[in-house]
Protein backbone atom coordinates (compact mmCIF):
# COMPACT_ATOMS: atom_id res chain seq x y z
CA UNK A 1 -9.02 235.91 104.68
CA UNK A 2 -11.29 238.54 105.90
CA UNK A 3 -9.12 239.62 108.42
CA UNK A 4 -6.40 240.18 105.82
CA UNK A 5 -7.98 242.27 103.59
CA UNK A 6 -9.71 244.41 106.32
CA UNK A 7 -5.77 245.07 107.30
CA UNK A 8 -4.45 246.36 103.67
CA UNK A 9 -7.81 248.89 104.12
CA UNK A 10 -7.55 249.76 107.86
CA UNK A 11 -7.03 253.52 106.79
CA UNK A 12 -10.17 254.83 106.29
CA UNK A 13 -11.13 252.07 104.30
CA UNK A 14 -14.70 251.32 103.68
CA UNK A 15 -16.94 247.97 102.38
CA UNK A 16 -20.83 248.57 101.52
CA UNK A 17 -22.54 244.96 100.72
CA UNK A 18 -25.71 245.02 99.02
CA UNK A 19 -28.36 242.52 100.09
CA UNK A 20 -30.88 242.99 97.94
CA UNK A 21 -34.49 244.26 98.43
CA UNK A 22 -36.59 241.35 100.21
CA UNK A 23 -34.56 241.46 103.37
CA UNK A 24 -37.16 243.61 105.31
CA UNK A 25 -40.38 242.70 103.75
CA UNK A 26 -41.75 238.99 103.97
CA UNK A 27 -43.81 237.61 101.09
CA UNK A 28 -44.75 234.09 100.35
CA UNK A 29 -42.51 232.14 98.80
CA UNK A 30 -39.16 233.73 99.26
CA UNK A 31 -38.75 233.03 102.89
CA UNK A 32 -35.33 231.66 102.79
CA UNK A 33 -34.31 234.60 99.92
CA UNK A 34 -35.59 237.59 102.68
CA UNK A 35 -33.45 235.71 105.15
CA UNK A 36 -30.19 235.42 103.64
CA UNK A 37 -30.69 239.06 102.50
CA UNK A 38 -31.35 240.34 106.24
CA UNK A 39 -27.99 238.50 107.36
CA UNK A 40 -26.08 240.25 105.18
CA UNK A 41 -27.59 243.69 107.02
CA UNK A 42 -26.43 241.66 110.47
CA UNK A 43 -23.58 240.64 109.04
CA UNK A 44 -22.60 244.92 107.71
CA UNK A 45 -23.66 245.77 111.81
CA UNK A 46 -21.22 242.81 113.24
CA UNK A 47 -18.48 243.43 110.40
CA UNK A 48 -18.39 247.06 111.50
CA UNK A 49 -17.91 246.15 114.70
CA UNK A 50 -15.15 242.98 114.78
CA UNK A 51 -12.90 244.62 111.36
CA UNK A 52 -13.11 248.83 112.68
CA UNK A 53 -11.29 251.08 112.10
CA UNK A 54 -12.48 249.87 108.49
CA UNK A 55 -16.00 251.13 108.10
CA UNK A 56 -18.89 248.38 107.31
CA UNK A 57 -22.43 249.73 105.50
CA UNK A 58 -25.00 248.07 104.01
CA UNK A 59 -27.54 249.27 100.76
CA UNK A 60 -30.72 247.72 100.95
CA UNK A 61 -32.57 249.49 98.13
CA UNK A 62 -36.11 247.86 97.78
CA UNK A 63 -37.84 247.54 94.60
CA UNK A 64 -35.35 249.17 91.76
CA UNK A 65 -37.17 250.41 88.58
CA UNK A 66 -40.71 249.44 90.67
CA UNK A 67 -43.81 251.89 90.16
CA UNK A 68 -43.99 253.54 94.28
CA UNK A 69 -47.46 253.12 94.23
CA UNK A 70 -47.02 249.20 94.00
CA UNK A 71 -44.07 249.01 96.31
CA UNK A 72 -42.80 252.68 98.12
CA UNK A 73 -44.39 255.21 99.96
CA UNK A 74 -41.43 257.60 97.96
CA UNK A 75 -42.66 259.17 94.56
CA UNK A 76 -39.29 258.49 93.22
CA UNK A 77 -39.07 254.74 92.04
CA UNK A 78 -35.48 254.03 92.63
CA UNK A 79 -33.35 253.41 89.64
CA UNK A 80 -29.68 251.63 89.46
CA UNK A 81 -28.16 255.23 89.44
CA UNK A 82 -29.20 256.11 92.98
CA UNK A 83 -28.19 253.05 94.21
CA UNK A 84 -24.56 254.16 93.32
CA UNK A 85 -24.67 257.30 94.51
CA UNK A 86 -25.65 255.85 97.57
CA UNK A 87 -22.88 253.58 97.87
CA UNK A 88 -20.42 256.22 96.53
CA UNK A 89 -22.19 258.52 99.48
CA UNK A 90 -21.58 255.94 102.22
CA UNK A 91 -17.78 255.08 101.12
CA UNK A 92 -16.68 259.02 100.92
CA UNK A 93 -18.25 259.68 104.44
CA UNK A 94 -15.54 258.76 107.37
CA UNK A 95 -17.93 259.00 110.11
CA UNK A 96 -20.69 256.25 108.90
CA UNK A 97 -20.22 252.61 109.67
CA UNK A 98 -22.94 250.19 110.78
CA UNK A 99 -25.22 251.26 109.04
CA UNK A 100 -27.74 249.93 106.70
CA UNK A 101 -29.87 252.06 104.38
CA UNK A 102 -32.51 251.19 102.75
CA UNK A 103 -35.31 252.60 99.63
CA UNK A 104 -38.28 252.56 102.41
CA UNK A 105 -40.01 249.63 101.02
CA UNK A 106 -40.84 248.04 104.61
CA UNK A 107 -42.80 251.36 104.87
CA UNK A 108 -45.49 250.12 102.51
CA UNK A 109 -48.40 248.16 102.33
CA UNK A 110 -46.92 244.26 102.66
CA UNK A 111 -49.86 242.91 100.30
C-alpha cells in the first residue's frame, strides 16, 4: 500500500510525518510514548531511503505553546503556525529528504 502511493508521487513528491515532541527527551512515565515517537523519526530516515526519488522528512517540534524557559533553550516558544511553515518549508525544498527537524527541546535541561 505504501509502495503504491509512493509511485502516484515519485515526481518530486514529498511526505513529512510528525511524531510529536517526547521522541528525544525521556521523562518518567511516557517511556513507551517517547519510543513510538522516535520510530517514526527512524521510520522518515528508512522511508527516505527504500520509497526515493519521493522525499521522506520528519517535524519533531518539542513543546508547542510551552514557556522556553521551562522547556527550550529558544526565546521563541513554538506555536502551531511555525510548525506549518516548517512542514510547508520541507515539502517545497527538492533537495531535503531524511531529515528530521526538530524545536531544540533535547537541548534543555531534562528535569
Amino acid at each position: 500500500m505504501v509502495r503504491a502511493a509512493a509511485g502516484r508521487l515519485r515526481d518530486g513528491g514529498s511526505v513529512t510525518l510528525l511524531p510529536g515532541s517526547s521522541s528525544r527527551r525521556p521523562s518518567d512515565g511516557r517511556g513507551v510514548w517517547g519510543t513510538l515517537h522516535g520510530a517514526i523519526e527512524a521510520l522518515a530516515r528508512n522511508a527516505a531511503y527504500e520509497l526515493g526519488p519521493l522525499r521522506v522528512n520528519a517535524v519533531s517540534p518539542g513543546g508547542i505553546g510551552v514557556h522556553p524557559a521551562n522547556r527550550q533553550l529558544i526565546a521563541h516558544p513554538g506555536q502551531p503556525d511555525d510548525v506549518a511553515a516548517m512542514v510547508i518549508a520541507l515539502m517545497a525544498n527538492p533537495a531535503v529528504t531524511a531529515t528530521v527537524v526538530d524545536g531544540g527541546e533535547f537541548l534543555g535541561d531534562p528535569g
